[in-house]
C-alpha atoms as a PDB file:
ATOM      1  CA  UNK A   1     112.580-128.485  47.411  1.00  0.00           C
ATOM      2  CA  UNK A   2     114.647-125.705  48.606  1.00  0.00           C
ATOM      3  CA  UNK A   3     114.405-123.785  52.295  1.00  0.00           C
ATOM      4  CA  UNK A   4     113.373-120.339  50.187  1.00  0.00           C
ATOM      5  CA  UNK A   5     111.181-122.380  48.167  1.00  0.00           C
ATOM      6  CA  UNK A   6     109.282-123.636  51.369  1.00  0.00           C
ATOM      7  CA  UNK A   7     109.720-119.834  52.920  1.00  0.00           C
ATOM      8  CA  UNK A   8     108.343-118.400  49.742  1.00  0.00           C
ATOM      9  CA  UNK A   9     105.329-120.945  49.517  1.00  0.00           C
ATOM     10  CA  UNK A  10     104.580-120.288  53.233  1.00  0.00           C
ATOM     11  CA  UNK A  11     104.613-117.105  52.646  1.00  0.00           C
ATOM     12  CA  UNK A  12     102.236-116.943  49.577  1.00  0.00           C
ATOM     13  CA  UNK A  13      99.892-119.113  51.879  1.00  0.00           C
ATOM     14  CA  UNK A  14     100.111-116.473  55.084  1.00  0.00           C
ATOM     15  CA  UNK A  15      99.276-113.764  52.210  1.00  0.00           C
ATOM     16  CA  UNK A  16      96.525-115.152  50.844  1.00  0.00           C
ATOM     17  CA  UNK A  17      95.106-116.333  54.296  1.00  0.00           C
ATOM     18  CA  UNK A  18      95.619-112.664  55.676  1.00  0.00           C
ATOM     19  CA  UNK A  19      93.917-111.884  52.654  1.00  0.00           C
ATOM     20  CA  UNK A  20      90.735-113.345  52.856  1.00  0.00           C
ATOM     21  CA  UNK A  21      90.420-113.029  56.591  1.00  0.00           C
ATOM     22  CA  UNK A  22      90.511-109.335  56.662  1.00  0.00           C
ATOM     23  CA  UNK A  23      87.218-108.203  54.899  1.00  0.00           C
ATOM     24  CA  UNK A  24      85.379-109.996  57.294  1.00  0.00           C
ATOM     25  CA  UNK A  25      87.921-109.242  60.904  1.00  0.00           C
ATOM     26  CA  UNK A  26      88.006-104.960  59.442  1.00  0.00           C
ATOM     27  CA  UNK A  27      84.524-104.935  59.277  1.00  0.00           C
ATOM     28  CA  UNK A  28      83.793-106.666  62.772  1.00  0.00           C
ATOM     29  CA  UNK A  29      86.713-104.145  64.698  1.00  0.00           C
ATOM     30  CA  UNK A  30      84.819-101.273  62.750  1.00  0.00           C
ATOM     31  CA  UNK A  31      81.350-102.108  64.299  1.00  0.00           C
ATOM     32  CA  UNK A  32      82.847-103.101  67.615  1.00  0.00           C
ATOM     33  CA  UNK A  33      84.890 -99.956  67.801  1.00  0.00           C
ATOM     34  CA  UNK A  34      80.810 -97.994  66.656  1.00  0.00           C
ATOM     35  CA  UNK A  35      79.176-100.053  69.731  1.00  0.00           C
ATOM     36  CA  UNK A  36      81.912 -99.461  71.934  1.00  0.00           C
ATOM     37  CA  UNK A  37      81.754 -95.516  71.388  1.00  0.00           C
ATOM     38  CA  UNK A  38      78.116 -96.112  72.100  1.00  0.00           C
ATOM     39  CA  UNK A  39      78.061 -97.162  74.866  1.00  0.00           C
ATOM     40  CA  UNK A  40      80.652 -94.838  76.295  1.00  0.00           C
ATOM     41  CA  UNK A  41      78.785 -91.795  75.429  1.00  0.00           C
ATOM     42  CA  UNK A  42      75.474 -93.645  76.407  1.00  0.00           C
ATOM     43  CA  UNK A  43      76.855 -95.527  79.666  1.00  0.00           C
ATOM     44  CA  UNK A  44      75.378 -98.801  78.567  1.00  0.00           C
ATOM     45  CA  UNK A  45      77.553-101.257  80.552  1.00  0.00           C
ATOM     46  CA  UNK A  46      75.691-104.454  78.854  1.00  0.00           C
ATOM     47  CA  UNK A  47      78.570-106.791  77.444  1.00  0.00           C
ATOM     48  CA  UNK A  48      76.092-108.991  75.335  1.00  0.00           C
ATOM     49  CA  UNK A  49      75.186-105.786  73.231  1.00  0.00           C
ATOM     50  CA  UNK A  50      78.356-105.826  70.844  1.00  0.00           C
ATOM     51  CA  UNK A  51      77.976-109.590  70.021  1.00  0.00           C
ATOM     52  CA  UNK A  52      74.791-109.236  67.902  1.00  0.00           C
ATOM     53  CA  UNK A  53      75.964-106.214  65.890  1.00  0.00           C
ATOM     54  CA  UNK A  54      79.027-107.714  65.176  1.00  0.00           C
ATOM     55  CA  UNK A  55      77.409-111.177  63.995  1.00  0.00           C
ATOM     56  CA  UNK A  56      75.800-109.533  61.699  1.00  0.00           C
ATOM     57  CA  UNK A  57      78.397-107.576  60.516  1.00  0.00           C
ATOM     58  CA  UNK A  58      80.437-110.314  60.083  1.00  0.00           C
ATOM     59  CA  UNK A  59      77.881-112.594  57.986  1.00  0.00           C
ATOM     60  CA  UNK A  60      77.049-109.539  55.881  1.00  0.00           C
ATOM     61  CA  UNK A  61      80.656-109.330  54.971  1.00  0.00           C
ATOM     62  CA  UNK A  62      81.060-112.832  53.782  1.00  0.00           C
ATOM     63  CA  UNK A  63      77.602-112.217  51.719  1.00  0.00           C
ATOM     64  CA  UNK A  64      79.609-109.345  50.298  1.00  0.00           C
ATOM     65  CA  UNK A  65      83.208-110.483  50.011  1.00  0.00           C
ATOM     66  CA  UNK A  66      82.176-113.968  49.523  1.00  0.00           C
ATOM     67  CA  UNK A  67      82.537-114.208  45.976  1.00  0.00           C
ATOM     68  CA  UNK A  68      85.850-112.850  45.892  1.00  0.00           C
ATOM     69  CA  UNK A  69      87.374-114.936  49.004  1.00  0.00           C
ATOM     70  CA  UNK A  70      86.773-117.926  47.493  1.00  0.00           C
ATOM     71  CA  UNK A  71      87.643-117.275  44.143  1.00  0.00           C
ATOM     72  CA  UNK A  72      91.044-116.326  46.027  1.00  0.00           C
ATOM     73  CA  UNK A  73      91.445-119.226  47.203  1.00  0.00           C
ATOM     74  CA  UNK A  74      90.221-121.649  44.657  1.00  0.00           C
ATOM     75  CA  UNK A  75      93.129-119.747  42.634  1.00  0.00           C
ATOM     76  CA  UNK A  76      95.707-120.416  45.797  1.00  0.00           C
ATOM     77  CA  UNK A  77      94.668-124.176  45.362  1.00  0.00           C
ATOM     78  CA  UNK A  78      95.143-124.037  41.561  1.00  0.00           C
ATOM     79  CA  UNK A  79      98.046-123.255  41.445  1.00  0.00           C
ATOM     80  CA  UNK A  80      99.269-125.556  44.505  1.00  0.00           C
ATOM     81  CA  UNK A  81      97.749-128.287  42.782  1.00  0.00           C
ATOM     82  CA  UNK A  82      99.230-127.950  39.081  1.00  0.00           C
ATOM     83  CA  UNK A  83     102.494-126.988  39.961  1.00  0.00           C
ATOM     84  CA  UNK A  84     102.280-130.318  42.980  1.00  0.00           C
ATOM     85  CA  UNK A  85     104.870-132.408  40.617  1.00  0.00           C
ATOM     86  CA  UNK A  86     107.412-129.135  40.149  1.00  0.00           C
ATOM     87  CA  UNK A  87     107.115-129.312  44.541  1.00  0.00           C
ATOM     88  CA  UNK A  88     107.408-132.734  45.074  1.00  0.00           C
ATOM     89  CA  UNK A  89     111.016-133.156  42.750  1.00  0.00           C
END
């Protein structure tokens, strides 16, 4: 096991970990960036107002993305797991 072996299997790992996290952290920054211009133009100073919109947007997003995340990373795993005796040589 090689240092660009373990640089390029980190790597694949951050990608696919950026990957699956960014449906659901997009998606919460969108509606927090909507409630925040709300209450600018509004002058609603409540802080507790952008947790529940952003909850939700989060949980619909993994009802939406789900799926697809973790078929991602069932496929990451995979291939970890059948290629384990090429890593461990």
């Amino acid at each position: 096991m090689t240092q660009a072996f373990v640089v390029h299997l980190g790597r694949e790992a951050l990608t696919t970990v950026l990957m699956v996290s960014a449906p659901m952290l997009g998606l919460g920054l969108l509606v927090g960036i909507l409630v925040s211009i709300f209450q600018a133009t509004t002058q609603i100073q409540e802080q507790t107002l952008t947790f529940i919109p952003k909850i939700v947007a989060v949980l619909v997003s993994v009802v939406i993305f789900g799926p697809w995340m973790l078929a991602r990373l069932v496929d990451f795993t995979t291939n970890l797991l059948t290629n384990l005796h090429i890593y461990i040589r």
